[in-house]
Every structure is written in C-alpha cells, then in structure tokens.
PDB file of N, CA and C in Angstrom:
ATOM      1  N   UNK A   1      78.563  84.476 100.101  1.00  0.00           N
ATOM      2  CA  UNK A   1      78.218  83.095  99.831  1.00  0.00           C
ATOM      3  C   UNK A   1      77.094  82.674 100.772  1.00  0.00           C
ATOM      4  N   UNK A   2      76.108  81.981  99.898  1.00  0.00           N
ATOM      5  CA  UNK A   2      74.850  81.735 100.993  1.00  0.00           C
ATOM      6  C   UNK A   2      75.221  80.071 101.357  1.00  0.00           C
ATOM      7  N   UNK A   3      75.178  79.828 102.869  1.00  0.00           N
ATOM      8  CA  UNK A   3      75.462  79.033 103.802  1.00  0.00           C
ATOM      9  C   UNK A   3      74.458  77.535 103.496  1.00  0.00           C
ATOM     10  N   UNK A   4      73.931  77.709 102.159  1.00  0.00           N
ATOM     11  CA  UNK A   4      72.389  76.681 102.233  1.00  0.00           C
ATOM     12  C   UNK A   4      72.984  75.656 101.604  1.00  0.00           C
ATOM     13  N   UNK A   5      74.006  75.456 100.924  1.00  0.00           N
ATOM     14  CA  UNK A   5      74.773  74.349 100.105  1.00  0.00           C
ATOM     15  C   UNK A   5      75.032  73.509 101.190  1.00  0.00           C
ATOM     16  N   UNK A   6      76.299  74.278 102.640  1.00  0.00           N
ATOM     17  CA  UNK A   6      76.808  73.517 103.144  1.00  0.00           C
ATOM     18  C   UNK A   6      75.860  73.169 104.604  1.00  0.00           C
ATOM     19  N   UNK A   7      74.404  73.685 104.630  1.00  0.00           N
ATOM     20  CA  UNK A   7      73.168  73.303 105.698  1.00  0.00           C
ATOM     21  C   UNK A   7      73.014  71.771 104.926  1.00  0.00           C
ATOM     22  N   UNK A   8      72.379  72.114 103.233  1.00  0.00           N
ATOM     23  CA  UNK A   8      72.353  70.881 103.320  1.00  0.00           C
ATOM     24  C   UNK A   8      73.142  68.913 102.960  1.00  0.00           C
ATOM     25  N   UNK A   9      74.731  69.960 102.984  1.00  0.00           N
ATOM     26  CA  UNK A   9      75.707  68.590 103.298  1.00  0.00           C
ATOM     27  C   UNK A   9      75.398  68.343 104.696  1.00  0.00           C
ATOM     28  N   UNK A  10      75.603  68.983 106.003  1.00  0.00           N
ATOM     29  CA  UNK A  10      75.047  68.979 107.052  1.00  0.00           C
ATOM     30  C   UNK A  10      73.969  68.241 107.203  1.00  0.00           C
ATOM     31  N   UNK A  11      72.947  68.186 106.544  1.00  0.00           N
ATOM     32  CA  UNK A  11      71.392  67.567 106.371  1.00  0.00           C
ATOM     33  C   UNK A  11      71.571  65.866 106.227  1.00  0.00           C
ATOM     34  N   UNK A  12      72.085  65.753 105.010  1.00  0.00           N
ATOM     35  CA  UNK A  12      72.816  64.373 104.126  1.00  0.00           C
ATOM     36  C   UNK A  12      73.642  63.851 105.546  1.00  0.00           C
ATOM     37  N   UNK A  13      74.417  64.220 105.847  1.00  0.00           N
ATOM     38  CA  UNK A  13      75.166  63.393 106.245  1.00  0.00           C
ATOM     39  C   UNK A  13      74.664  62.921 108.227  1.00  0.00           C
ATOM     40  N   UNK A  14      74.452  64.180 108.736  1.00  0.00           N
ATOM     41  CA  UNK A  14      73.412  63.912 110.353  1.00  0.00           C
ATOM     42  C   UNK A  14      72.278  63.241 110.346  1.00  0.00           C
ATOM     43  N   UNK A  15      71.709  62.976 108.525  1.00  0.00           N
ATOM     44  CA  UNK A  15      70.380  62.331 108.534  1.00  0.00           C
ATOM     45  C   UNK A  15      69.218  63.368 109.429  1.00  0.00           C
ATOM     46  N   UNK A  16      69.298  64.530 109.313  1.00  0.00           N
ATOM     47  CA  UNK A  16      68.580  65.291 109.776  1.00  0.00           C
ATOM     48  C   UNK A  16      67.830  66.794 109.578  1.00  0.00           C
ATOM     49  N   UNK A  17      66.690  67.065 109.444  1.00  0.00           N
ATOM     50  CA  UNK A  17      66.826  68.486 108.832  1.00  0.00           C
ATOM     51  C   UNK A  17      66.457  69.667 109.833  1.00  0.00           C
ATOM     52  N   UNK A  18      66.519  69.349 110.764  1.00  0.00           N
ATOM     53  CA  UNK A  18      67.303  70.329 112.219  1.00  0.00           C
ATOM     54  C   UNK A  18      68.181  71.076 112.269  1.00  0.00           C
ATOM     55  N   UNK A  19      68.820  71.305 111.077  1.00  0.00           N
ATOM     56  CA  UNK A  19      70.259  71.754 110.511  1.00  0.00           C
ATOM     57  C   UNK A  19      69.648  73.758 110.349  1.00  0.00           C
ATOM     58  N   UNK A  20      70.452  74.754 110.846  1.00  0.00           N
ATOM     59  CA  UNK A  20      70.389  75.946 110.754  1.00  0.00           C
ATOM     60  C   UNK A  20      71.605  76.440 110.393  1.00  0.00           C
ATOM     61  N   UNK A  21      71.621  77.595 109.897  1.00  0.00           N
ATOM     62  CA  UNK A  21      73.227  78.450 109.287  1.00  0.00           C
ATOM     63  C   UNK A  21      73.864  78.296 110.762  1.00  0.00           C
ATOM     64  N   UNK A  22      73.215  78.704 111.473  1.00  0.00           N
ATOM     65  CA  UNK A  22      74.026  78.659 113.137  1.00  0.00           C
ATOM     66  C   UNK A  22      74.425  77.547 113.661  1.00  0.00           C
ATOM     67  N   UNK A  23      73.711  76.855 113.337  1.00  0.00           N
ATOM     68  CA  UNK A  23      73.753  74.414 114.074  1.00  0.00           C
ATOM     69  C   UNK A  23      75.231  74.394 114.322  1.00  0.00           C
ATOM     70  N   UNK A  24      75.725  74.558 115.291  1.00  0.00           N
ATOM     71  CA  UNK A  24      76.710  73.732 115.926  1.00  0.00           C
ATOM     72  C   UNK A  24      76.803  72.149 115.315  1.00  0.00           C
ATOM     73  N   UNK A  25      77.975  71.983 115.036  1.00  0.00           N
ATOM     74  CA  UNK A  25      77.516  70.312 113.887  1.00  0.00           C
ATOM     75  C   UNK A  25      77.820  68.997 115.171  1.00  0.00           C
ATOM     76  N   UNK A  26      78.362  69.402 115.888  1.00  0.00           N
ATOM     77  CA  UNK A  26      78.764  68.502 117.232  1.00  0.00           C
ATOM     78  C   UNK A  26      77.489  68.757 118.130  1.00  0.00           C
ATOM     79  N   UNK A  27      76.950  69.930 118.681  1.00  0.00           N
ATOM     80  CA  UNK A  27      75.396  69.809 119.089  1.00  0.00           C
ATOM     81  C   UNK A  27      74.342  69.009 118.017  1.00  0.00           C
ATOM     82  N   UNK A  28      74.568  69.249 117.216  1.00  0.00           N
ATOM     83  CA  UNK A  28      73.301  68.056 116.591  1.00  0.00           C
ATOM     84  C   UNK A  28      73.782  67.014 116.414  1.00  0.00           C
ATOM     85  N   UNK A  29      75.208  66.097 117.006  1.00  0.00           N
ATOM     86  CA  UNK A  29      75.469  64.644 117.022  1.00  0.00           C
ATOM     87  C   UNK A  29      76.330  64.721 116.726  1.00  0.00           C
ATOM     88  N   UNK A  30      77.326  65.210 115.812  1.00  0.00           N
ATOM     89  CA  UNK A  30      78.117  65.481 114.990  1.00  0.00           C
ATOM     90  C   UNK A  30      79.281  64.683 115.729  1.00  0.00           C
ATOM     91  N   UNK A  31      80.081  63.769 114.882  1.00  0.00           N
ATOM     92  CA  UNK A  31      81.443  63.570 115.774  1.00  0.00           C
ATOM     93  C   UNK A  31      82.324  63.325 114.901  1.00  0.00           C
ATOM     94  N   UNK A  32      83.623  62.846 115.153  1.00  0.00           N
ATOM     95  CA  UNK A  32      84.691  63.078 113.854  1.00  0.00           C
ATOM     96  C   UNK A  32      85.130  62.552 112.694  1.00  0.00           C
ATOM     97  N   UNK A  33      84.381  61.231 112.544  1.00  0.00           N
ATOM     98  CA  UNK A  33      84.060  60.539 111.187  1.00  0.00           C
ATOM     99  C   UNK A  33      83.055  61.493 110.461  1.00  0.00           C
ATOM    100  N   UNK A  34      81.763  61.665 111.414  1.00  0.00           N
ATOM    101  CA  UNK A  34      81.503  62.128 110.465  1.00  0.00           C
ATOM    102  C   UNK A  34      81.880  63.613 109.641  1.00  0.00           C
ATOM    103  N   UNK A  35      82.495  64.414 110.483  1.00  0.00           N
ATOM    104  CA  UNK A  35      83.033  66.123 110.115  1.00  0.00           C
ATOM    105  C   UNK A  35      84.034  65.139 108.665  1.00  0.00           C
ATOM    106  N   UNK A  36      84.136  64.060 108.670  1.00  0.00           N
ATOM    107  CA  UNK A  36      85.213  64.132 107.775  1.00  0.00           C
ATOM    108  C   UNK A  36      84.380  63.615 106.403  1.00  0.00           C
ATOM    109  N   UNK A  37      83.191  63.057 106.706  1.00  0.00           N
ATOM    110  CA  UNK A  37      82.666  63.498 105.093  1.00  0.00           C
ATOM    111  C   UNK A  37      82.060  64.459 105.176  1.00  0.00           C
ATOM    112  N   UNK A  38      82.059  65.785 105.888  1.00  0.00           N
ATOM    113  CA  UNK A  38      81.421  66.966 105.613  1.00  0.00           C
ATOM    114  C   UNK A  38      82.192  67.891 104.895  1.00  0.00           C
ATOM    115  N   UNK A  39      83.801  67.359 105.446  1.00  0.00           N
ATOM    116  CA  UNK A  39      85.067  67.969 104.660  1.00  0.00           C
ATOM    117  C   UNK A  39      85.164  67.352 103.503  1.00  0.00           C
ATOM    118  N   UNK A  40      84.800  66.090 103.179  1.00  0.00           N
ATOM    119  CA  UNK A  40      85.067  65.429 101.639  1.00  0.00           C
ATOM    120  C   UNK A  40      83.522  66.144 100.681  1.00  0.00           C
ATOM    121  N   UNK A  41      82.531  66.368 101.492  1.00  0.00           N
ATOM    122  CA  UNK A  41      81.813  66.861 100.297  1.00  0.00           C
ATOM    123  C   UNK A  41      81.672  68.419  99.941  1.00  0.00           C
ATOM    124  N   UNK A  42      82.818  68.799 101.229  1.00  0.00           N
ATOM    125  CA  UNK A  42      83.062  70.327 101.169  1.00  0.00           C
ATOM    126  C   UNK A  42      83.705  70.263  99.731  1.00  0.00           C
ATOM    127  N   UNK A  43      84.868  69.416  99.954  1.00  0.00           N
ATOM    128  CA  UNK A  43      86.081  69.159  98.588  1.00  0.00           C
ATOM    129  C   UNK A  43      85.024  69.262  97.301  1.00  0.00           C
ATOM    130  N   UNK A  44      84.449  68.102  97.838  1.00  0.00           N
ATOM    131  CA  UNK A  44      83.552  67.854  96.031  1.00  0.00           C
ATOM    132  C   UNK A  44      82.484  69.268  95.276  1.00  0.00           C
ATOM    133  N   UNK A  45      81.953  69.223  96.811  1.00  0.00           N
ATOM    134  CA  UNK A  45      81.021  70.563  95.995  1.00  0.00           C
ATOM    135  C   UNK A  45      81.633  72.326  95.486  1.00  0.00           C
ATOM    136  N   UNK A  46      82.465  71.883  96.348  1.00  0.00           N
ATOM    137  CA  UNK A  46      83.394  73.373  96.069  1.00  0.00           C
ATOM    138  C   UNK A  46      84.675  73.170  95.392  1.00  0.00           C
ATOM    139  N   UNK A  47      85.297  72.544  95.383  1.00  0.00           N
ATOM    140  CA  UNK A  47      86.301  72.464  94.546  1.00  0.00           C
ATOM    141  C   UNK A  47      87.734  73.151  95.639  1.00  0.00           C
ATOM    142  N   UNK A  48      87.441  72.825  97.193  1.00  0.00           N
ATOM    143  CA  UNK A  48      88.434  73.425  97.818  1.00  0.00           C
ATOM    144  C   UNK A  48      88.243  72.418  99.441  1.00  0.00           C
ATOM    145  N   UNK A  49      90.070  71.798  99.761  1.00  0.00           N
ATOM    146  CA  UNK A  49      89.760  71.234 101.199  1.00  0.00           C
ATOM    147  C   UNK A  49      89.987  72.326 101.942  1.00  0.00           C
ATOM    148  N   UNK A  50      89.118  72.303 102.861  1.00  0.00           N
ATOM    149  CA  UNK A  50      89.425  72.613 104.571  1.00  0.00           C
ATOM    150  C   UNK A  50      89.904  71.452 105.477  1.00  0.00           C
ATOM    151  N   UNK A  51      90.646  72.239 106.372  1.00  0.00           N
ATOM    152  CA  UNK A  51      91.198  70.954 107.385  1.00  0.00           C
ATOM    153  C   UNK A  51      90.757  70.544 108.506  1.00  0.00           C
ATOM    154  N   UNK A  52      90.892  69.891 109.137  1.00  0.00           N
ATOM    155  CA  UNK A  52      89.924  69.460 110.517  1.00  0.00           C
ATOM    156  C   UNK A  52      89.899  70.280 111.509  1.00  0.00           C
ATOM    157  N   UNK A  53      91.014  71.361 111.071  1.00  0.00           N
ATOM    158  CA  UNK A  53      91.548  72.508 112.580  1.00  0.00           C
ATOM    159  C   UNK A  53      90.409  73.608 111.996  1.00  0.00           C
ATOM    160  N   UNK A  54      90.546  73.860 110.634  1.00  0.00           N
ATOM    161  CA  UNK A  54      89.484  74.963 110.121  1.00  0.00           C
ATOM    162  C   UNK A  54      87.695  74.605 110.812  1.00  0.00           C
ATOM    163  N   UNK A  55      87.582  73.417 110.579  1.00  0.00           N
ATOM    164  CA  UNK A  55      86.008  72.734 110.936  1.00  0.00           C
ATOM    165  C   UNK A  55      85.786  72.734 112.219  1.00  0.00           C
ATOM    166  N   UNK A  56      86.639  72.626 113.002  1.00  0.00           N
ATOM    167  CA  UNK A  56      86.812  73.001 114.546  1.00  0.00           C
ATOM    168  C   UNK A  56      86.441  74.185 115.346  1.00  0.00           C
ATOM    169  N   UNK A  57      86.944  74.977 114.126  1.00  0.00           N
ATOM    170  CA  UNK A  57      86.940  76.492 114.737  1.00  0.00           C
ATOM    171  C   UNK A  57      85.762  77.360 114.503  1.00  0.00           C
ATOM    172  N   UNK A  58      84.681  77.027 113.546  1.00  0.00           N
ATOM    173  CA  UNK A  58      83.040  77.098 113.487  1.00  0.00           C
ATOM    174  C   UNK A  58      82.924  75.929 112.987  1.00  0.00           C
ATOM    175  N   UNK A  59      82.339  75.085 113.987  1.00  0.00           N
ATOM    176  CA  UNK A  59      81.763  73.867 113.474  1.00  0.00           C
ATOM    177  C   UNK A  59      80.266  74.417 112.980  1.00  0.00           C
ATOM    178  N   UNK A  60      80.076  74.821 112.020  1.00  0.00           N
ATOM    179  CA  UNK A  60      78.435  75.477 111.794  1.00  0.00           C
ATOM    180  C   UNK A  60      78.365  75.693 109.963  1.00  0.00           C
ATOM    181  N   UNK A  61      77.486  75.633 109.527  1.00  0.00           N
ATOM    182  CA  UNK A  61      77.107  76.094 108.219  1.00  0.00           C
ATOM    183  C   UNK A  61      77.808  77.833 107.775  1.00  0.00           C
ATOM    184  N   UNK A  62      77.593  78.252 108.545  1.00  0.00           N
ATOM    185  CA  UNK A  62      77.713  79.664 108.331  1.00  0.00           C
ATOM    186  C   UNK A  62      79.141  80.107 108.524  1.00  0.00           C
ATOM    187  N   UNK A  63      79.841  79.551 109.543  1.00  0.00           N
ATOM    188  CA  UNK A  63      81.651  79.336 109.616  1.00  0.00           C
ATOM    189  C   UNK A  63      81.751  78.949 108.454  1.00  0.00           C
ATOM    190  N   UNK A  64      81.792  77.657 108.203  1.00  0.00           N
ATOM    191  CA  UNK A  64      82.348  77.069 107.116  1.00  0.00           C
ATOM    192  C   UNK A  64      82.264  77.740 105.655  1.00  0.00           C
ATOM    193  N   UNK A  65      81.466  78.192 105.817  1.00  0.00           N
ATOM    194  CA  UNK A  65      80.588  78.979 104.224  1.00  0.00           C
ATOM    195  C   UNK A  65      81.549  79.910 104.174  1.00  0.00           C
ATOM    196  N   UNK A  66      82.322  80.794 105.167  1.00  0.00           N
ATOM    197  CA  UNK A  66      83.145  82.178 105.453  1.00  0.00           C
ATOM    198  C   UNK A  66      84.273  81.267 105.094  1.00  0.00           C
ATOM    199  N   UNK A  67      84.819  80.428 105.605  1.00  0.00           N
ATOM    200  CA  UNK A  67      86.158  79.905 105.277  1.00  0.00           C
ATOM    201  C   UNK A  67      86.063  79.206 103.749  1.00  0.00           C
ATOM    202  N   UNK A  68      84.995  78.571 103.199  1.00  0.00           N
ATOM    203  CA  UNK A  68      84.869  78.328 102.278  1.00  0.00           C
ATOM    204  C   UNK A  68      85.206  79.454 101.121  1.00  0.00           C
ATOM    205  N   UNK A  69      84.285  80.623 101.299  1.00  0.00           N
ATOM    206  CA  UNK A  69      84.467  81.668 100.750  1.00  0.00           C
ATOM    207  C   UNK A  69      85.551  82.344 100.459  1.00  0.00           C
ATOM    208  N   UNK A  70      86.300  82.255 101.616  1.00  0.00           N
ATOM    209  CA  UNK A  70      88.017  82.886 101.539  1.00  0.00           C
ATOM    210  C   UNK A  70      88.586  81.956 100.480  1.00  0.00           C
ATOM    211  N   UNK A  71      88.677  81.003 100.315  1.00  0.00           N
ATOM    212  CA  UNK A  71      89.529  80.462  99.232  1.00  0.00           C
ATOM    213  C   UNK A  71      88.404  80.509  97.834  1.00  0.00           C
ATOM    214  N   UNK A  72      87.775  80.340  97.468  1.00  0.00           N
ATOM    215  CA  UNK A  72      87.144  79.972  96.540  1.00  0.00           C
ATOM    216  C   UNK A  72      86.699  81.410  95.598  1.00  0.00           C
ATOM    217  N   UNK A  73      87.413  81.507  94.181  1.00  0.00           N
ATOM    218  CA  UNK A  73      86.690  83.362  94.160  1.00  0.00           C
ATOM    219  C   UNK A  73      85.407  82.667  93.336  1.00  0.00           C
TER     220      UNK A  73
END
C-alpha cells in the first residue's frame, strides 16, 4: 500500500505540505484533536478504524499505511 493517500490526509488536516511518508505527525504540530480527524478520515477513506493506541505507535504516513494495510485486503 502506497503511504500517499494517508501523506495527504496528513496535508488537509496540519494545513501543511511538509508532510513525508516518514513526518512524525506530532513533530509537524500534530496534537490529539487533531490525530482524531486523521483517524476519522482514516475510517472514511479506507473503510477501516484504527485506535488512538495504533496512531501512537507510528505516528507517520508510512506506520499508519502498514496498519492500515493489515486490516484492509
């Protein structure tokens, strides 16, 4: 799964395009309102939630894309 869907929910929502597969989402500002519409447009665009403990554990495009991936065939 290529990581560029969830760079640019990342993008949309930090108001920023500083955003890399690697971006730490808390190094570029990131704090916990907002991780939580990154998780609601995770829901929408993929059709699968992650939880706030999953988003924690790679806060990054490229984490998320791997955990995304595990559920989603």
């Amino acid at each position: 799964m290529n990581p560029e869907r969830i760079i640019e929910i990342f993008r949309a929502v930090l108001e920023t395009r500083e955003v890399e597969a690697n971006s730490d989402f808390f190094e570029l500002g990131g704090d916990s309102l907002l991780a939580t519409r990154v998780l609601s447009a995770i829901a929408r665009n993929f059709g699968t939630e992650l939880s706030y403990e999953e988003f924690l554990d790679d806060p990054s495009p490229y984490g998320l894309c791997g955990k995304v991936a595990a559920v989603v065939p």
